[in-house]
N, C-alpha and C. Protein backbone atom coordinates (compact mmCIF):
# COMPACT_ATOMS: atom_id res chain seq x y z
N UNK A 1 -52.57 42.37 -72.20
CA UNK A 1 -53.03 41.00 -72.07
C UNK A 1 -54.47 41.03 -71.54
N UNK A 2 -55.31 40.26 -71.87
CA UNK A 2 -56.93 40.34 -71.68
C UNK A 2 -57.04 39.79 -70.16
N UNK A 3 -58.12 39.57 -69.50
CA UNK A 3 -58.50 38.78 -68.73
C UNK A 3 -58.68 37.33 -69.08
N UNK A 4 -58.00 36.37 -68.03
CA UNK A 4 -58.11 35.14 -68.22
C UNK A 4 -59.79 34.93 -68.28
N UNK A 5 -60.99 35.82 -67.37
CA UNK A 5 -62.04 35.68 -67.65
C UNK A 5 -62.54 35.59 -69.10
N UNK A 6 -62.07 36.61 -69.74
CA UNK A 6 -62.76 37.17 -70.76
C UNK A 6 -62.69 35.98 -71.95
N UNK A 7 -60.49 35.69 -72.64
CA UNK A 7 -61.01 34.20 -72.92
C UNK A 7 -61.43 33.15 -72.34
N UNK A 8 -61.77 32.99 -71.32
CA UNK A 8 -62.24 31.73 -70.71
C UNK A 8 -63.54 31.57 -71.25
N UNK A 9 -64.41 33.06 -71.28
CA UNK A 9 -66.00 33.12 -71.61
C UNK A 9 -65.77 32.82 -73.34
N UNK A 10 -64.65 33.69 -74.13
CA UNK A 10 -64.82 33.16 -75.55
C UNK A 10 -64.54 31.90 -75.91
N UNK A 11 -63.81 31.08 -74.78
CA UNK A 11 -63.46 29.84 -75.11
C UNK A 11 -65.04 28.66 -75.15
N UNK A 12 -65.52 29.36 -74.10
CA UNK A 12 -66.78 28.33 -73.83
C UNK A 12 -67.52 28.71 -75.05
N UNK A 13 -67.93 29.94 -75.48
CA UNK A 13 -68.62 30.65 -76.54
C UNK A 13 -68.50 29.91 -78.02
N UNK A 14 -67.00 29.76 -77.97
CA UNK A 14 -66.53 29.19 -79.18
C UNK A 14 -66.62 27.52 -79.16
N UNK A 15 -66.58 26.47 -78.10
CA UNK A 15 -66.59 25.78 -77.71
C UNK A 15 -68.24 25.16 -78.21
N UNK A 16 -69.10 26.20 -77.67
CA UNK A 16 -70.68 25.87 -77.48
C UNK A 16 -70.94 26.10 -79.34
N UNK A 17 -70.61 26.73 -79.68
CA UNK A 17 -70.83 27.08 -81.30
C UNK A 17 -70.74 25.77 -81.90
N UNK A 18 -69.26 25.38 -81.95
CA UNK A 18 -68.70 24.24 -82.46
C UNK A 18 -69.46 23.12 -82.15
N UNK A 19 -69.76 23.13 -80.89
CA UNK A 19 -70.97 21.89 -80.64
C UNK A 19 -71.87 21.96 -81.44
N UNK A 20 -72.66 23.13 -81.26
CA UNK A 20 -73.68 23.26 -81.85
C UNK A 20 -74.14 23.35 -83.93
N UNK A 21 -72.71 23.49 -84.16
CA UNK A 21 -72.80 23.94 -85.17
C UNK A 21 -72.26 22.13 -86.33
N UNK A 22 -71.47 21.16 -84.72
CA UNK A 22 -71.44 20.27 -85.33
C UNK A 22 -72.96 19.17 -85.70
N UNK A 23 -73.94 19.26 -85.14
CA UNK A 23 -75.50 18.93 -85.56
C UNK A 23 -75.81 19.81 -87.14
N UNK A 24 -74.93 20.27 -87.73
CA UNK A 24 -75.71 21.21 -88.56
C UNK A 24 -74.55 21.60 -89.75
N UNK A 25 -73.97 20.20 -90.35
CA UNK A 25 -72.73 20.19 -90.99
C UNK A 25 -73.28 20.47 -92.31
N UNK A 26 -74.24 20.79 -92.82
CA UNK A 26 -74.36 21.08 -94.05
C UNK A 26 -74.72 22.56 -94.37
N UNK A 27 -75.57 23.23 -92.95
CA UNK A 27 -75.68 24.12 -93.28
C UNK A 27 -74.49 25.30 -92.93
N UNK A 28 -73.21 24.44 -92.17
CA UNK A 28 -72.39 25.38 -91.66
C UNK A 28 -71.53 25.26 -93.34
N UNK A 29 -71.27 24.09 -94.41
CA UNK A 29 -70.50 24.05 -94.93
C UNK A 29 -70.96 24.98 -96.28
N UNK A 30 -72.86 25.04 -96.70
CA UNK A 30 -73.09 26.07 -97.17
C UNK A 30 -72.82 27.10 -97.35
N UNK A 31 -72.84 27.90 -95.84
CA UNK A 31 -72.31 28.71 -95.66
C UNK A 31 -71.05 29.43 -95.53
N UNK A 32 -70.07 28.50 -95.42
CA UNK A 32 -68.87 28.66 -95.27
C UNK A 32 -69.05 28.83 -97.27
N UNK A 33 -69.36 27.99 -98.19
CA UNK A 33 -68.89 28.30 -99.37
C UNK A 33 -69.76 29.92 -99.82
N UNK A 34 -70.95 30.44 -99.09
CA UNK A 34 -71.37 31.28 -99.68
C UNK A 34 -70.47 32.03 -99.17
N UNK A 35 -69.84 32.53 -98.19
CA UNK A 35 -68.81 33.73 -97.61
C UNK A 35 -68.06 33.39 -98.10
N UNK A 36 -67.13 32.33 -98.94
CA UNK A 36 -66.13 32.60 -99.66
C UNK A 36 -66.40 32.97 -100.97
N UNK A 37 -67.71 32.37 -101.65
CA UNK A 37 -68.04 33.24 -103.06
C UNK A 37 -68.00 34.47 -103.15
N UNK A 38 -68.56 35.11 -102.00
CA UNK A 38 -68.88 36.79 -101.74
C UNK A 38 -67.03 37.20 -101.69
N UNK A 39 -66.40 36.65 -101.23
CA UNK A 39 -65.13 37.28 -101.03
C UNK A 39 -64.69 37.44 -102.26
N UNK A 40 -64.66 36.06 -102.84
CA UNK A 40 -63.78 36.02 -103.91
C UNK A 40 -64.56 36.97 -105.40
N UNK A 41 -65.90 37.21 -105.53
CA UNK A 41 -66.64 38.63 -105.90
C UNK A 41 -66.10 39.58 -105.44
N UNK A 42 -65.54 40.14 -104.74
CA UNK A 42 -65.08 41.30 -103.67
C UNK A 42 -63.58 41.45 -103.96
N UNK A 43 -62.77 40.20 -104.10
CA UNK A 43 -61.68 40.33 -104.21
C UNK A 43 -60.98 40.34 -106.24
N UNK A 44 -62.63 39.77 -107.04
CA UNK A 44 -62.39 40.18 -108.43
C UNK A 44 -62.68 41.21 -108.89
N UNK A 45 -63.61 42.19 -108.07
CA UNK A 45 -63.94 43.34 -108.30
C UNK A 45 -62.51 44.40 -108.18
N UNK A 46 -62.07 43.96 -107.20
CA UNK A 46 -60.51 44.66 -106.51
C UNK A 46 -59.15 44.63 -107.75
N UNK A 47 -59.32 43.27 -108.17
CA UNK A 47 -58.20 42.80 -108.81
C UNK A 47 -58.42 43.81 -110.05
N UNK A 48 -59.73 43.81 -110.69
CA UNK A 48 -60.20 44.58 -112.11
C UNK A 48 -59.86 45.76 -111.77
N UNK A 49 -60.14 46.68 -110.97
CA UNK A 49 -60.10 47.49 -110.40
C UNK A 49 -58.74 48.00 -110.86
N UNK A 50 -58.01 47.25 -109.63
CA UNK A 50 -56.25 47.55 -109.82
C UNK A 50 -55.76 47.60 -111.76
N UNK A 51 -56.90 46.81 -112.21
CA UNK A 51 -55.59 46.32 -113.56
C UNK A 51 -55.98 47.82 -114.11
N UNK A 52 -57.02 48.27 -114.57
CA UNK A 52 -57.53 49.44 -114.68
C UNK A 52 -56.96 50.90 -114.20
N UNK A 53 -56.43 50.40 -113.01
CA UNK A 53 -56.42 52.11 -112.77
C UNK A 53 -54.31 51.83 -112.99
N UNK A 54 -53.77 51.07 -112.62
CA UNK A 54 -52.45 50.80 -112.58
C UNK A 54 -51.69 49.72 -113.86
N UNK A 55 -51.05 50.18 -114.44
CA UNK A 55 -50.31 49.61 -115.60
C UNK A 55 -49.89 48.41 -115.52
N UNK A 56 -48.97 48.14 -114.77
CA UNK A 56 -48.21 46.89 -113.91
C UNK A 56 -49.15 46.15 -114.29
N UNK A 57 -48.60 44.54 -115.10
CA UNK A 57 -49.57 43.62 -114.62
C UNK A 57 -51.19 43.98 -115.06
N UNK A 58 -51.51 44.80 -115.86
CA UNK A 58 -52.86 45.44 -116.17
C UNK A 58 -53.49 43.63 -116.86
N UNK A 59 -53.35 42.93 -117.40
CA UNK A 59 -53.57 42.15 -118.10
C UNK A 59 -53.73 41.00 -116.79
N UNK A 60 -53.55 40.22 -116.61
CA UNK A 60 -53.25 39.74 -115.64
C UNK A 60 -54.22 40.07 -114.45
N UNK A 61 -54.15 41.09 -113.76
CA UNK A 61 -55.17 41.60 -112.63
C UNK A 61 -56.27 41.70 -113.57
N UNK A 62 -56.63 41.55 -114.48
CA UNK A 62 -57.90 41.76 -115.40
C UNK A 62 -58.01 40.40 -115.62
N UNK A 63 -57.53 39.70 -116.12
CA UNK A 63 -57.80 38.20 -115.95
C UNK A 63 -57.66 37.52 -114.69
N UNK A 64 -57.40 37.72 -113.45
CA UNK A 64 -57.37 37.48 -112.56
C UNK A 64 -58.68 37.73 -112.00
N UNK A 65 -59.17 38.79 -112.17
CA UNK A 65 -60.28 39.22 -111.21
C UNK A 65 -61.49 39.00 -112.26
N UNK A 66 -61.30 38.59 -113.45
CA UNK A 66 -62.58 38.02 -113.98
C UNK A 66 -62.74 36.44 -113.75
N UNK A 67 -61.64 35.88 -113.27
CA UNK A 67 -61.92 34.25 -113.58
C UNK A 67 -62.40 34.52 -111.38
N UNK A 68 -61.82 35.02 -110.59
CA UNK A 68 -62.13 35.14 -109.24
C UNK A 68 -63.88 35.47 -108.87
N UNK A 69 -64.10 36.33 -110.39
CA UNK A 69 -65.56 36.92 -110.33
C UNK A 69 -66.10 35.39 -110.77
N UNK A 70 -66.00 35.38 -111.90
CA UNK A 70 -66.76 33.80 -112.41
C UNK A 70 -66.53 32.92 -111.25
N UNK A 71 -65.69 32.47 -110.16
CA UNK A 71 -65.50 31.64 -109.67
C UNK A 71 -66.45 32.04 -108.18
N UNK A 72 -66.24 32.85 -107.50
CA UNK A 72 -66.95 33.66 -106.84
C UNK A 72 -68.62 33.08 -106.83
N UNK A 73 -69.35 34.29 -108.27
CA UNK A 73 -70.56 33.76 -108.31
C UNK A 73 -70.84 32.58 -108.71
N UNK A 74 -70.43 31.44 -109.39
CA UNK A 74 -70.07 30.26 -108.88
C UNK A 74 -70.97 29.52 -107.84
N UNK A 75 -69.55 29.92 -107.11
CA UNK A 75 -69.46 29.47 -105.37
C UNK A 75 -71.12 29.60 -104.86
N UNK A 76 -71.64 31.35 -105.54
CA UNK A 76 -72.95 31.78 -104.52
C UNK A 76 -74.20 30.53 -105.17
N UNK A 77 -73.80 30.59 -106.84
CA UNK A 77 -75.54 30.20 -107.50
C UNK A 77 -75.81 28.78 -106.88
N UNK A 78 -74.10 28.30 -107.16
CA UNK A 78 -74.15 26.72 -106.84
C UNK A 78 -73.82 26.08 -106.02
N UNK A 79 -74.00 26.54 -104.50
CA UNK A 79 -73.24 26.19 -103.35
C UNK A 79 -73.14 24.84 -103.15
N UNK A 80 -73.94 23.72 -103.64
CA UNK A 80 -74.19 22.16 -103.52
C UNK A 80 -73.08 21.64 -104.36
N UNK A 81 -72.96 22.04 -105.61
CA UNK A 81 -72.33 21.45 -106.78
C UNK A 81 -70.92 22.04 -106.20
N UNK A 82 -70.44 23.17 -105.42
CA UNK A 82 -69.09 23.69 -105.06
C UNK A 82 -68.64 23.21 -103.88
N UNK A 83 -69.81 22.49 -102.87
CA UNK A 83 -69.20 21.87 -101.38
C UNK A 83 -69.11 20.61 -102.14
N UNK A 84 -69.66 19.62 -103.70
CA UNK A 84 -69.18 18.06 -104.01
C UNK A 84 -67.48 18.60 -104.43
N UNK A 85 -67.51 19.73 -105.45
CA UNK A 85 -65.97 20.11 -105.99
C UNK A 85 -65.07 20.17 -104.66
N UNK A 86 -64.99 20.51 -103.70
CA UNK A 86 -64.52 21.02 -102.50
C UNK A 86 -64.15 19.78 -102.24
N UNK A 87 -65.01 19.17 -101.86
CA UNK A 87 -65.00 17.35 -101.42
C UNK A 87 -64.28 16.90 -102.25
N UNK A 88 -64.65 16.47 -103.20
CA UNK A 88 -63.76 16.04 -104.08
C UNK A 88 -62.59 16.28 -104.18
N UNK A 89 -61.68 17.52 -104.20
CA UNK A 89 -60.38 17.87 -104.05
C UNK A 89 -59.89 17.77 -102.98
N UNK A 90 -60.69 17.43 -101.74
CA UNK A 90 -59.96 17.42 -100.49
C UNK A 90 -59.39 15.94 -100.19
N UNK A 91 -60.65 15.05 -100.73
CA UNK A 91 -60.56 13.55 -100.58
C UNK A 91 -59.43 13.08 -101.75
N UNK A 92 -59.35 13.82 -102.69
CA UNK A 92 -58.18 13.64 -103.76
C UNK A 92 -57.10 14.20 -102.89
N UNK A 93 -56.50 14.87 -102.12
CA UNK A 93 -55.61 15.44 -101.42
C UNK A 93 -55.32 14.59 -100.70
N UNK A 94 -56.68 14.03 -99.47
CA UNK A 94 -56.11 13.18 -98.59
C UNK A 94 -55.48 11.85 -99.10
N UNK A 95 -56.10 11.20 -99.82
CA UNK A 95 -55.51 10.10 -100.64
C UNK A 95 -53.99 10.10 -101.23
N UNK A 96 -53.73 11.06 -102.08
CA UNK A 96 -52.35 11.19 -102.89
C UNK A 96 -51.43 12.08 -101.23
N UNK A 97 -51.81 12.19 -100.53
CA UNK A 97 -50.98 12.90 -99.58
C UNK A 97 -50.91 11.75 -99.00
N UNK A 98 -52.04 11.05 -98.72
CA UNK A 98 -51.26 9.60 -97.87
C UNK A 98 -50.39 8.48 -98.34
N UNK A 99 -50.50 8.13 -100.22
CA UNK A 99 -49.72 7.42 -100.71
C UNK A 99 -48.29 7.59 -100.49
N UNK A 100 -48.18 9.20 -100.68
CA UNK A 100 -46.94 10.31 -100.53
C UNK A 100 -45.81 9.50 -99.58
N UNK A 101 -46.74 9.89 -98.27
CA UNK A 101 -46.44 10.07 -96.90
C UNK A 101 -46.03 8.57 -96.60
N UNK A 102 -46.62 7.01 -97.11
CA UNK A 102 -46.52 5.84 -97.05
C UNK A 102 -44.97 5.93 -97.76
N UNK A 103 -45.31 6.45 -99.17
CA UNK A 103 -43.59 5.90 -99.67
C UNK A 103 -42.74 6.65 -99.05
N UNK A 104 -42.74 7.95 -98.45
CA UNK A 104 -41.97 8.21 -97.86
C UNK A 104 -41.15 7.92 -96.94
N UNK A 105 -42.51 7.26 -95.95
CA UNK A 105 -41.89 6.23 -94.65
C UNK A 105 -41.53 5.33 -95.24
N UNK A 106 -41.73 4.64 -96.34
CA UNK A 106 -41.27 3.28 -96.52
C UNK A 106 -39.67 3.75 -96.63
N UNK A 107 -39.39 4.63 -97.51
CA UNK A 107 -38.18 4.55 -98.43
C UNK A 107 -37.21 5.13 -96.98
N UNK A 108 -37.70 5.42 -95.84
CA UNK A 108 -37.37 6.07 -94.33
C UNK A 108 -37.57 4.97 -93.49
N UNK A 109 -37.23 4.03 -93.63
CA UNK A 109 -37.64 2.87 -93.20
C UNK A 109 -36.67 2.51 -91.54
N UNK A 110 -35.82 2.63 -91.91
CA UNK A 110 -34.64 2.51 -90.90
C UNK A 110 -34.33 3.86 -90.04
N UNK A 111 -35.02 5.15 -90.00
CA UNK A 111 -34.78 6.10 -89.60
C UNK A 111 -36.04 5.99 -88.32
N UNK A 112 -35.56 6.87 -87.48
CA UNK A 112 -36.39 7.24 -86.22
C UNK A 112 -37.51 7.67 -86.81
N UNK A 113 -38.36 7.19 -86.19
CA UNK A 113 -40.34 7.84 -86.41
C UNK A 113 -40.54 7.40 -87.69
N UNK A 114 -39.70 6.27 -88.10
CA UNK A 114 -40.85 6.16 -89.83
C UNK A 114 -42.26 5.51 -89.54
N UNK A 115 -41.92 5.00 -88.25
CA UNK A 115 -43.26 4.39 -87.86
C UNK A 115 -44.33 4.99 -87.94
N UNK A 116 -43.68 6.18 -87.08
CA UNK A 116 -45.22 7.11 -87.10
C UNK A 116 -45.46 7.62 -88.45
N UNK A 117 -44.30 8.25 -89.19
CA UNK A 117 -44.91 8.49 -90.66
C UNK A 117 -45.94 7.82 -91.56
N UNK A 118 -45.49 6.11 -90.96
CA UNK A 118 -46.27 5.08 -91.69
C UNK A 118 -47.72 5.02 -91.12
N UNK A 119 -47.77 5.50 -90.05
CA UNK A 119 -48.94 5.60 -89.62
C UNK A 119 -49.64 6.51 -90.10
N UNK A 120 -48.88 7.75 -90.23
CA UNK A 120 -49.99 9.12 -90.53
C UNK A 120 -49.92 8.85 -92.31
N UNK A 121 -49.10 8.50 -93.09
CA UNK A 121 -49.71 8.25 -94.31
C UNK A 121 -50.89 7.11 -94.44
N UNK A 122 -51.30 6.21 -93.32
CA UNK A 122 -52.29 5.32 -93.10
C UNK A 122 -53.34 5.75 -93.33
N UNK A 123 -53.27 6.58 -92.23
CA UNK A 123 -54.55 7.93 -91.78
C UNK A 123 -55.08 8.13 -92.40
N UNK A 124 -54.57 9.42 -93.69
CA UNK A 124 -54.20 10.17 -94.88
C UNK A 124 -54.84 9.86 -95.78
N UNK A 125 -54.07 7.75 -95.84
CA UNK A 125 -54.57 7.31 -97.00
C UNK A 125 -56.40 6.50 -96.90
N UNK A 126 -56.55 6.30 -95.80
CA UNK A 126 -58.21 5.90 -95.05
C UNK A 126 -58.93 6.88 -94.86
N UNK A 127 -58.63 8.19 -94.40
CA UNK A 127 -59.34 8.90 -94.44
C UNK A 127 -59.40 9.69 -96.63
N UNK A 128 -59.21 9.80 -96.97
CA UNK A 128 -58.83 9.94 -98.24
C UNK A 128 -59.88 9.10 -99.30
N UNK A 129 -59.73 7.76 -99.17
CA UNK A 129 -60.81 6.19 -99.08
C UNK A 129 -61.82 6.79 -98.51
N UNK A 130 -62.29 7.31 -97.55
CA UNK A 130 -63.85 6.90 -97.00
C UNK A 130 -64.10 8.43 -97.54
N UNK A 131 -63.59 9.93 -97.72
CA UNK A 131 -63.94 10.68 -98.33
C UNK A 131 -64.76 10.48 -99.80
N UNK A 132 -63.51 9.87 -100.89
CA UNK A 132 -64.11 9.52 -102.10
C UNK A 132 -64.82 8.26 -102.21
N UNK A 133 -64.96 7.46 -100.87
CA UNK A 133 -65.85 5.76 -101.49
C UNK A 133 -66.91 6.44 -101.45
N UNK A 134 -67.54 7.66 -100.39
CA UNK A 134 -69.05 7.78 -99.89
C UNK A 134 -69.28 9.38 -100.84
N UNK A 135 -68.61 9.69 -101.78
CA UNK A 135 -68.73 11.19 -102.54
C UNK A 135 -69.65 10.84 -103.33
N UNK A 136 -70.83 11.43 -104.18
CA UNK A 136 -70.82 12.78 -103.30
C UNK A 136 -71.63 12.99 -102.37
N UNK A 137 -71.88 12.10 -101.37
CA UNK A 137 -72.55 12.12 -100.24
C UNK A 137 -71.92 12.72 -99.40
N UNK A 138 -70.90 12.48 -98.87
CA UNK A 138 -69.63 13.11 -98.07
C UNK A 138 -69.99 14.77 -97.99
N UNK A 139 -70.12 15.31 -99.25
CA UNK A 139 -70.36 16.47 -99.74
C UNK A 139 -70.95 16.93 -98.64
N UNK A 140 -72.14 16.65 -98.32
CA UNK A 140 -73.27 17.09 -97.60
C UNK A 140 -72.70 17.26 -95.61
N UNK A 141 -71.75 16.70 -95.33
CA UNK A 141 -71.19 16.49 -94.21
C UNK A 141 -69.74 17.20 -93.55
N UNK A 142 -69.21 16.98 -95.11
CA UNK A 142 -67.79 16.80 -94.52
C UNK A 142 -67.11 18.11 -93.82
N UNK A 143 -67.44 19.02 -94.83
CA UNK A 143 -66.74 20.73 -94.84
C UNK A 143 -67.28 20.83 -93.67
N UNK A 144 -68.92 21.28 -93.38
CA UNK A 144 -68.69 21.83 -91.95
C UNK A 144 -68.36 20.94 -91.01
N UNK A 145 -68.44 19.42 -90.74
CA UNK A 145 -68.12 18.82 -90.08
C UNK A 145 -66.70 19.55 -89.52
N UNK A 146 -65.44 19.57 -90.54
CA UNK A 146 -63.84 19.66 -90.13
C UNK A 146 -64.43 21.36 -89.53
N UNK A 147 -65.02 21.96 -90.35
CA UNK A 147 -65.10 23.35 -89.59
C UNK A 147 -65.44 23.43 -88.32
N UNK A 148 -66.74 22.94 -87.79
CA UNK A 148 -66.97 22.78 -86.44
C UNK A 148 -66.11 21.60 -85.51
N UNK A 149 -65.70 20.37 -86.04
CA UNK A 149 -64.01 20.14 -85.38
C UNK A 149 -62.78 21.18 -85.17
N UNK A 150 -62.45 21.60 -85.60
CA UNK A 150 -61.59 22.82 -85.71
C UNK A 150 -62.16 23.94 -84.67
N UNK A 151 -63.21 24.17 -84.91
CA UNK A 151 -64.08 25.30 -83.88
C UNK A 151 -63.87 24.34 -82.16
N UNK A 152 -64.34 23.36 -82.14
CA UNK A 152 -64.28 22.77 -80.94
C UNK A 152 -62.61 22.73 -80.45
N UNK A 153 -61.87 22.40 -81.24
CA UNK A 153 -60.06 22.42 -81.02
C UNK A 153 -59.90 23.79 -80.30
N UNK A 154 -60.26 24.58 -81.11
CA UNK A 154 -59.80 25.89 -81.16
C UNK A 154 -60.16 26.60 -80.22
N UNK A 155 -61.25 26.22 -79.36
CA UNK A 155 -62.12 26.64 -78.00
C UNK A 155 -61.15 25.90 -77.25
N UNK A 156 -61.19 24.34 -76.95
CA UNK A 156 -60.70 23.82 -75.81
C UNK A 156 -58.99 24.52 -76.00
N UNK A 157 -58.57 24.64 -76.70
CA UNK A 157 -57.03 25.38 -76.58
C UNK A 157 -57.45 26.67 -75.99
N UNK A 158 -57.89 27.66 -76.62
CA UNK A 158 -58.38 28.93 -75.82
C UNK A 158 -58.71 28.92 -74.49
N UNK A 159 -59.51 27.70 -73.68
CA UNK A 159 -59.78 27.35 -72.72
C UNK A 159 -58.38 26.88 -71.75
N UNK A 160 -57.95 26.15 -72.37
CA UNK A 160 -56.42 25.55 -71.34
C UNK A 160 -55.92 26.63 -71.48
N UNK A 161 -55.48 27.70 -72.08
CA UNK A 161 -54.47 29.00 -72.23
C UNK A 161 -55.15 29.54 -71.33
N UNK A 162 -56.59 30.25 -71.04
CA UNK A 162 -57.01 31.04 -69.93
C UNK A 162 -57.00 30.29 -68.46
N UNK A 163 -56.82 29.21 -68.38
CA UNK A 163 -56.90 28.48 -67.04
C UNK A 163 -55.49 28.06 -66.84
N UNK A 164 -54.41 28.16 -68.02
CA UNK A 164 -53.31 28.29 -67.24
C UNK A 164 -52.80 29.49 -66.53
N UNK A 165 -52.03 29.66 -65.47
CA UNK A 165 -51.86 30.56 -64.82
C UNK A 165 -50.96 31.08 -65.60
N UNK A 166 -50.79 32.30 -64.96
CA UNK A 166 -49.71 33.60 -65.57
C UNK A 166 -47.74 32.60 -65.13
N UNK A 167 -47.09 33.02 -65.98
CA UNK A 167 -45.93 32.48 -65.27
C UNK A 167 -45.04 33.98 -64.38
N UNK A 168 -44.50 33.54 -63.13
CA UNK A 168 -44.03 34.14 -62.68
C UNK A 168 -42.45 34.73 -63.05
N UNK A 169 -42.11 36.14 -63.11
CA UNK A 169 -40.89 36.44 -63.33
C UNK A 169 -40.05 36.66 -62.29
């Protein structure tokens, strides 16, 4: 087990990033799509690789790792046009996940917590709405925005875990 110091210092570390990195949502979401182009290059190179040297599936890992390559460099040439696609599928997600989540509670109507269901398909379905009313402007914001939200979550939890005490046996 580490020192409660040690995450306490990565918590602030990670904490201060996330701040910092939330002033700077376009260039964190850039970047976030160029490290996944590079992967997914890395991971079509792998796939070709495999179909090539191993029988199994030879067809397949060869079409796999050419559409991962095309998709990949992609990701690198066109990082603007791949954070609106990104947007776009996410705000299509949040939307049809909140309609979902509404009929669900509805048709749960009489059961414990449909309330809250009805609420979080609300959410779902508003946040979903203001994704695609403001696309592809959104584009420019959104990805690193949730990334550096998430970064800030993910510190202050790291932070309460090192400042809670050890439990006694």
């Amino acid at each position: 087990m580490s020192s409660p110091w040690v995450a306490g210092g990565l918590a602030v570390l990670e904490l201060a990033f996330g701040f910092l990195l939330l002033g700077f949502p376009f260039l964190l979401g850039t970047s976030a799509i160029w490290v996944g182009g590079f992967v997914l290059v890395v991971a079509g190179i792998m796939r070709m690789v495999q179909g090539f040297v191993y029988a199994y599936n030879r067809w397949w890992n060869i079409l796999a790792g050419v559409l991962f390559l095309i998709l990949g460099a992609l990701m690198i040439i066109l990082p603007v046009l791949s954070l609106q696609v990104f947007t776009l599928v996410i705000g299509c997600a949040l939307l049809s996940s909140g309609i979902l989540r509404l009929l669900f509670a509805i048709s749960l109507r009489h059961e414990i917590g449909s309330g809250w269901r009805f609420f979080n398909g609300l959410v779902s379905l508003i946040l979903g709405g203001l994704v695609l009313w403001q696309w592809p402007a959104s584009s420019l914001w959104l990805i690193g925005t949730l990334i550096a939200i998430e970064m800030i979550f993910s510190g202050w939890t790291l932070l309460f875990l090192a400042l809670t005490p050890p439990r006694q046996s």
